[in-house]
Protein backbone atom coordinates (compact mmCIF):
# COMPACT_ATOMS: atom_id res chain seq x y z
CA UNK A 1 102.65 104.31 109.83
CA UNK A 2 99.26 104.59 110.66
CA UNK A 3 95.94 101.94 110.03
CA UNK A 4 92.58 104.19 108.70
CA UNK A 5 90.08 103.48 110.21
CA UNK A 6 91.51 101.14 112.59
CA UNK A 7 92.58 101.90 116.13
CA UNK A 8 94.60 99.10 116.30
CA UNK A 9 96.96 96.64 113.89
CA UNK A 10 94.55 93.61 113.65
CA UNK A 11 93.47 92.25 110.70
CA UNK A 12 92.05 89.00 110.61
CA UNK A 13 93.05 85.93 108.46
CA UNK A 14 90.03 85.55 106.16
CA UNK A 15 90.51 89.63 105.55
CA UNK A 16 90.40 90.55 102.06
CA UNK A 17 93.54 92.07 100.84
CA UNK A 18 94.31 95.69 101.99
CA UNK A 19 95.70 98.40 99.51
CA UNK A 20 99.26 99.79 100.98
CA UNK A 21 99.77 103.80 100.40
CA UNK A 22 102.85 105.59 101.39
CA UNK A 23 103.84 108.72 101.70
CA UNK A 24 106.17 109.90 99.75
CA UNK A 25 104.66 107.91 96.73
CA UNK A 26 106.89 106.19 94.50
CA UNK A 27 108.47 103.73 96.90
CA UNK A 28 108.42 99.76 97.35
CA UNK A 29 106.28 97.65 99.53
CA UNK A 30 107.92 94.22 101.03
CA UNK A 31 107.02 91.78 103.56
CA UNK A 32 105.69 88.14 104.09
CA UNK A 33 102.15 88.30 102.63
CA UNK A 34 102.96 91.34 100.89
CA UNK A 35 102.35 91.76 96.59
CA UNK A 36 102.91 94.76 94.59
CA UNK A 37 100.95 97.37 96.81
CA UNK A 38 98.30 94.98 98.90
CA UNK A 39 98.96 93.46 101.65
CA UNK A 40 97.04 89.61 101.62
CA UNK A 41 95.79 88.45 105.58
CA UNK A 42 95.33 84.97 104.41
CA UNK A 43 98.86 85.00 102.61
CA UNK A 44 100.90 86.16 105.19
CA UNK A 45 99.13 83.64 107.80
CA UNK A 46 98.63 84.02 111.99
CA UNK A 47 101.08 85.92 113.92
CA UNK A 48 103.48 89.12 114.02
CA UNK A 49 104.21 90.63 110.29
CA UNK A 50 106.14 93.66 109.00
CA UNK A 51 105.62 95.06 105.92
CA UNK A 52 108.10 98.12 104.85
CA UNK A 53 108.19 100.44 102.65
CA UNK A 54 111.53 101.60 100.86
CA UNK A 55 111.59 105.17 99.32
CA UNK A 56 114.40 106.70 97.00
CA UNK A 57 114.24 110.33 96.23
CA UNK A 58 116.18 112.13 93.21
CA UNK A 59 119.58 112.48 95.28
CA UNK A 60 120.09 108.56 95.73
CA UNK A 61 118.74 109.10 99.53
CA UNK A 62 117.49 106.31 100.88
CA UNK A 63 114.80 105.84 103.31
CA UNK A 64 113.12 102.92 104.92
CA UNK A 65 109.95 102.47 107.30
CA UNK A 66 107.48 99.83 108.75
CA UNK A 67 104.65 98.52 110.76
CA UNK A 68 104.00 95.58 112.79
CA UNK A 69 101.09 93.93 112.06
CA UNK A 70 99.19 91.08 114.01
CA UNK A 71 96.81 88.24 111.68
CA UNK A 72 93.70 86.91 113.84
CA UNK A 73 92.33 83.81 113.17
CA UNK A 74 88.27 85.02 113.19
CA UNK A 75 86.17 81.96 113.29
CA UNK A 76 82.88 83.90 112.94
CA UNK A 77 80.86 86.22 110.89
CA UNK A 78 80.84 88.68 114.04
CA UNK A 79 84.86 88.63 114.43
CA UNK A 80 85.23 89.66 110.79
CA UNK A 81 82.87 92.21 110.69
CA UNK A 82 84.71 93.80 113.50
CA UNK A 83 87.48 94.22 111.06
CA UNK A 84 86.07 96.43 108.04
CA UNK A 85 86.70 95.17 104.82
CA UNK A 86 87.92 98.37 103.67
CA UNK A 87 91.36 99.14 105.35
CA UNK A 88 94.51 100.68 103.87
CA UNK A 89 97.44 101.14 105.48
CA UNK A 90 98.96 104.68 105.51
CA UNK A 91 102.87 104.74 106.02
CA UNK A 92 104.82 107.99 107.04
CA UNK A 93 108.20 108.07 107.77
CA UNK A 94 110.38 111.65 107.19
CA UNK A 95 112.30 111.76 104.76
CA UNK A 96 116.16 112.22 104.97
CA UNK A 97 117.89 114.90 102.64
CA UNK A 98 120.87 114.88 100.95
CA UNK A 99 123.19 115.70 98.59
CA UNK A 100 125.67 114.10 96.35
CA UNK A 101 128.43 116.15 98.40
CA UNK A 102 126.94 113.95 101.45
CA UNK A 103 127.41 110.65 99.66
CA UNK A 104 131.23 110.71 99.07
């Protein structure tokens, strides 16, 4: 997983929401502060948070990633600004093959 345009996994707490995309499309996001495919700051709260992502191809394959994200508590105008207000989050993770002669 990778943040765009961040360097780093900061958000801060009075963040707006950030939209979740993974790749392959079609999975499920999960996590504490986590809804459909946004991922809330001010839900989740301070501290350490996962969110991961759960794919399913066509086989029955499963496949499961995730990032570690940190929740700042900004106090000022100049600590959120540091934080764009337009982040997603961009998950990768490679995806395992199979076949239904691997799954008996």
């Amino acid at each position: 997983m990778s943040f765009s345009p961040l360097s780093d996994d900061t958000l801060c707490d009075n963040s707006p929401p950030v939209i979740l995309s993974g790749t392959p499309s079609g999975g499920i996001y999960y996590g504490n502060g986590v809804s459909s495919n946004e991922f809330n700051p001010a839900i989740a709260g301070q501290g350490m948070h996962y969110i991961y992502y759960d794919f399913i191809d066509v086989n029955g394959c499963t496949a499961t990633d995730s990032v570690l994200v940190f929740v700042d508590i900004c106090l000022g105008q100049n600590e959120s600004s540091t934080y764009a207000a337009s982040k997603s989050i961009q998950i990768h993770f490679r995806i395992i093959l199979c076949s239904i002669l691997d799954r008996s």
